[in-house]
N, C-alpha and C. Protein backbone atom coordinates (compact mmCIF):
# COMPACT_ATOMS: atom_id res chain seq x y z
N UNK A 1 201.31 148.74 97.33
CA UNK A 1 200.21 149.69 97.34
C UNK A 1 199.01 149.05 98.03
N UNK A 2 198.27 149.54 98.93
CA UNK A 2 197.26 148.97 99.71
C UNK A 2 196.21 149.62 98.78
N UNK A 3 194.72 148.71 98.33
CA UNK A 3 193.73 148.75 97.71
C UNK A 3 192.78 148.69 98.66
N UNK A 4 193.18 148.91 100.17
CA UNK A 4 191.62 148.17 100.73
C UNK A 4 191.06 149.63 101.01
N UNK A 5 191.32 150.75 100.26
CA UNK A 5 190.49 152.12 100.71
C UNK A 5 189.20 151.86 99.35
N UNK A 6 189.80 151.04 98.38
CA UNK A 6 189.35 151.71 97.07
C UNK A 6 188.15 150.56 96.94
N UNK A 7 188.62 149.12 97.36
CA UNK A 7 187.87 148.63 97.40
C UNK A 7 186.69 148.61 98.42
N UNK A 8 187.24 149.05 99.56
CA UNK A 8 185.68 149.23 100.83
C UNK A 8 184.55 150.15 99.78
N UNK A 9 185.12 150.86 99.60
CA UNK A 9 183.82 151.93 98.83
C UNK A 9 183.48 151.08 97.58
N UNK A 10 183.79 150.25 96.96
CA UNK A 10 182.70 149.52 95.79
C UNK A 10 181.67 149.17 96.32
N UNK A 11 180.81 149.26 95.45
CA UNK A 11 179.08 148.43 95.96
C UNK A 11 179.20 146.99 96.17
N UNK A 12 178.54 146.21 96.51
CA UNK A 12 178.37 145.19 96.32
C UNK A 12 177.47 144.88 94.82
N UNK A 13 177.65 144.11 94.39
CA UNK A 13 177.04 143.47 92.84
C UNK A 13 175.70 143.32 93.43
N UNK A 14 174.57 143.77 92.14
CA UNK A 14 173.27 143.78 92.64
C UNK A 14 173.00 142.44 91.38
N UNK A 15 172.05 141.50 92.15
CA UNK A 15 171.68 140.61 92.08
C UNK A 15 170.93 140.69 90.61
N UNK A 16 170.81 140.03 89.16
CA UNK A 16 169.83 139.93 88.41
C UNK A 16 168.95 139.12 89.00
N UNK A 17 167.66 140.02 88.29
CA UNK A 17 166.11 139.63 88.94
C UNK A 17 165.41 138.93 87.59
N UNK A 18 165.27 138.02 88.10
CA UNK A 18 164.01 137.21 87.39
C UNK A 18 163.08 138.16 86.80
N UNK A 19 162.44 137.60 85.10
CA UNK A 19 161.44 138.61 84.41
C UNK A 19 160.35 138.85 85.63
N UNK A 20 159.73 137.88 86.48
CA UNK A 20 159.08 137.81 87.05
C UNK A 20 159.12 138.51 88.49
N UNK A 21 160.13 138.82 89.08
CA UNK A 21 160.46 139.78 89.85
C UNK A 21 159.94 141.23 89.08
N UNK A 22 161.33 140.99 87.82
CA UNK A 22 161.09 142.34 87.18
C UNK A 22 159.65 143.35 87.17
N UNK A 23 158.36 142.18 86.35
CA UNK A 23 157.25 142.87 86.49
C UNK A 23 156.81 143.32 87.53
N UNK A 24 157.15 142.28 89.07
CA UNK A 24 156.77 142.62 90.21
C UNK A 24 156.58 144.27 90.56
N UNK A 25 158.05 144.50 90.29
CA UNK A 25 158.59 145.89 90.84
C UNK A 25 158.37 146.80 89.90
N UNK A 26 157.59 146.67 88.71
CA UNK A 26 157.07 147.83 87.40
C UNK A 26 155.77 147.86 87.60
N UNK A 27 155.26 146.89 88.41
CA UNK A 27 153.45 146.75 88.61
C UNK A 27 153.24 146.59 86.83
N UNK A 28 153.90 145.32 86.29
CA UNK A 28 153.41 145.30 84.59
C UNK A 28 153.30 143.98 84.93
N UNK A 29 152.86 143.23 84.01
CA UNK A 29 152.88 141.89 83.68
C UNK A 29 153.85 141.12 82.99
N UNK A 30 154.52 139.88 83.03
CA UNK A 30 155.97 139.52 82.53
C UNK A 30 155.80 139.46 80.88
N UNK A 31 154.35 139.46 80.42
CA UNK A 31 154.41 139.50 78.97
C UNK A 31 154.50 141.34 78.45
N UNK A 32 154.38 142.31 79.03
CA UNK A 32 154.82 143.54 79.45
C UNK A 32 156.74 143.71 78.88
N UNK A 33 156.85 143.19 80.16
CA UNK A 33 158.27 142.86 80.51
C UNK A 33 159.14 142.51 79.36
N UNK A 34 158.80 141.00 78.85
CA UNK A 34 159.38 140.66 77.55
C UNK A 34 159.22 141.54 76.13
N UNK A 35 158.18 142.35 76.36
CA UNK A 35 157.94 143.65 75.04
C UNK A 35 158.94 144.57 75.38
N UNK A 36 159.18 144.86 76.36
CA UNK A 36 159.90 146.20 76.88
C UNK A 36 161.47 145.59 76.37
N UNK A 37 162.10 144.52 77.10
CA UNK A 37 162.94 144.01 76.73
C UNK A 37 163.36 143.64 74.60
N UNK A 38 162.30 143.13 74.88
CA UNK A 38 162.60 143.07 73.07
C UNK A 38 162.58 144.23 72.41
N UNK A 39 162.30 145.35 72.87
CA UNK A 39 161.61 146.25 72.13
C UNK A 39 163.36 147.24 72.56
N UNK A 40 163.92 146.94 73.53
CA UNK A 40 164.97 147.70 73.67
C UNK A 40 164.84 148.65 75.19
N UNK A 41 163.69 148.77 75.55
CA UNK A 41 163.47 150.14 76.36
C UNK A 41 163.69 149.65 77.86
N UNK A 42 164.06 148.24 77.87
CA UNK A 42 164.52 147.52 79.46
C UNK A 42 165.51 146.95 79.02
N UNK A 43 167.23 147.75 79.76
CA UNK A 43 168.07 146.66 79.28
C UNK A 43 167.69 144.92 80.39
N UNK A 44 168.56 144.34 79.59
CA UNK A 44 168.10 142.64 80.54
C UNK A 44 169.65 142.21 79.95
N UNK A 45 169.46 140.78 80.35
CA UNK A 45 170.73 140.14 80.55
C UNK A 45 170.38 138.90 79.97
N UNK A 46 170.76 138.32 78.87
CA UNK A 46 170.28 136.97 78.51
C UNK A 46 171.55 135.84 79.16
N UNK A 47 170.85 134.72 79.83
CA UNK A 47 171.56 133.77 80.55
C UNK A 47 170.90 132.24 79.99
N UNK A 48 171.65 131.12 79.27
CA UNK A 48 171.70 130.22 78.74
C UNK A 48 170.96 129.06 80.24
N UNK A 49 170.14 128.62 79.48
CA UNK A 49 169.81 127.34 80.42
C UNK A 49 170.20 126.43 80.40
N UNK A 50 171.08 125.85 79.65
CA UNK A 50 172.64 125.02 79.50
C UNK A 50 173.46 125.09 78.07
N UNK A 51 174.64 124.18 78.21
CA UNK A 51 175.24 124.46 77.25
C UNK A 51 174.44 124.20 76.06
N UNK A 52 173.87 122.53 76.35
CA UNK A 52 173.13 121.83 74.71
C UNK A 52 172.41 122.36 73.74
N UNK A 53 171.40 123.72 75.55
CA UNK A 53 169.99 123.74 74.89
C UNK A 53 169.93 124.98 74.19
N UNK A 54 169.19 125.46 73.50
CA UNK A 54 168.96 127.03 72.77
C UNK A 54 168.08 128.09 73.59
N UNK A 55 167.90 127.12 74.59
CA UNK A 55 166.96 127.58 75.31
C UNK A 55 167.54 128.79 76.41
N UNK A 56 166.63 129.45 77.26
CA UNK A 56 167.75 130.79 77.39
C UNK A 56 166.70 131.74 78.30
N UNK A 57 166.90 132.20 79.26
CA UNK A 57 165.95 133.48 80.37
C UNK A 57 166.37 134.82 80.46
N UNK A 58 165.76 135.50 80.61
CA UNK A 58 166.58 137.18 80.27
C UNK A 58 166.14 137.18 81.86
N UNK A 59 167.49 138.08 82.23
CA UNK A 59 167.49 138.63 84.13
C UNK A 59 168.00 140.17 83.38
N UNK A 60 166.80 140.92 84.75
CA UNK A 60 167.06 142.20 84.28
C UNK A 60 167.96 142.52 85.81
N UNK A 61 168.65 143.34 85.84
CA UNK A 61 169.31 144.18 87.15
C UNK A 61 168.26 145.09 87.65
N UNK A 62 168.39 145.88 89.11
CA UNK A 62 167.95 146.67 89.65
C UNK A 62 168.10 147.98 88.53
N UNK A 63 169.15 148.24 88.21
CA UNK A 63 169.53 149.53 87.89
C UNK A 63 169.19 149.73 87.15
N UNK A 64 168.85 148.36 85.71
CA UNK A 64 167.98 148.74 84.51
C UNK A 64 166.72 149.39 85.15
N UNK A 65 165.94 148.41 86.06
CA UNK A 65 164.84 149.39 86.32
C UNK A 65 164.48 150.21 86.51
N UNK A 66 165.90 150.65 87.55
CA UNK A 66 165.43 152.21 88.16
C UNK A 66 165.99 153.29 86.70
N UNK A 67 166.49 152.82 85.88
CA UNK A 67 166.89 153.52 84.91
C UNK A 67 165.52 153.74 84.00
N UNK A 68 165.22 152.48 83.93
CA UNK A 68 163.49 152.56 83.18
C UNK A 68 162.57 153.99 83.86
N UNK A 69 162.37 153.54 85.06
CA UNK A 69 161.83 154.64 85.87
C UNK A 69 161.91 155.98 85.73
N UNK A 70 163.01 155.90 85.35
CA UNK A 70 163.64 157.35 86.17
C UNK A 70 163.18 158.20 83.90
N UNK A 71 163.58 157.30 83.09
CA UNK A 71 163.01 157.68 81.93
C UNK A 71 161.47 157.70 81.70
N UNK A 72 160.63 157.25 82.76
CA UNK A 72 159.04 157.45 82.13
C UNK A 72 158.62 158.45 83.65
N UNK A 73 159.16 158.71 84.31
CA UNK A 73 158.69 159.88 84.99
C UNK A 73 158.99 161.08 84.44
């Protein structure tokens, strides 16, 4: 069975954006950002800053945002 019809039409994977991007593109501030996120109303992506540490950065996707958007218009 040939897959290369099904696969040409997938998107390419959109990049997670830094909180700091994130606010960029909401015109909010990243302490904004981290409310929205904690609060539930921006999904995000939590990613470990190594195995040892507890320590840890939330990346949000494009699509959360435009999903944000598209709910406060």
């Amino acid at each position: 069975m040939n897959f290369d019809a099904f696969t040409a039409r997938r998107e390419p994977p959109r990049p997670l954006l830094k909180t700091r991007a994130a606010a960029q593109r909401l015109g909010v501030s990243m302490s904004t950002i981290r409310n929205l996120i904690s609060r539930g109303e921006l999904e995000a992506v939590r990613v470990n800053v190594d195995d040892q540490s507890k320590r840890f950065h939330w990346r949000v996707r494009q699509s959360s945002i435009e999903k944000f958007q598209a709910r406060r218009t």
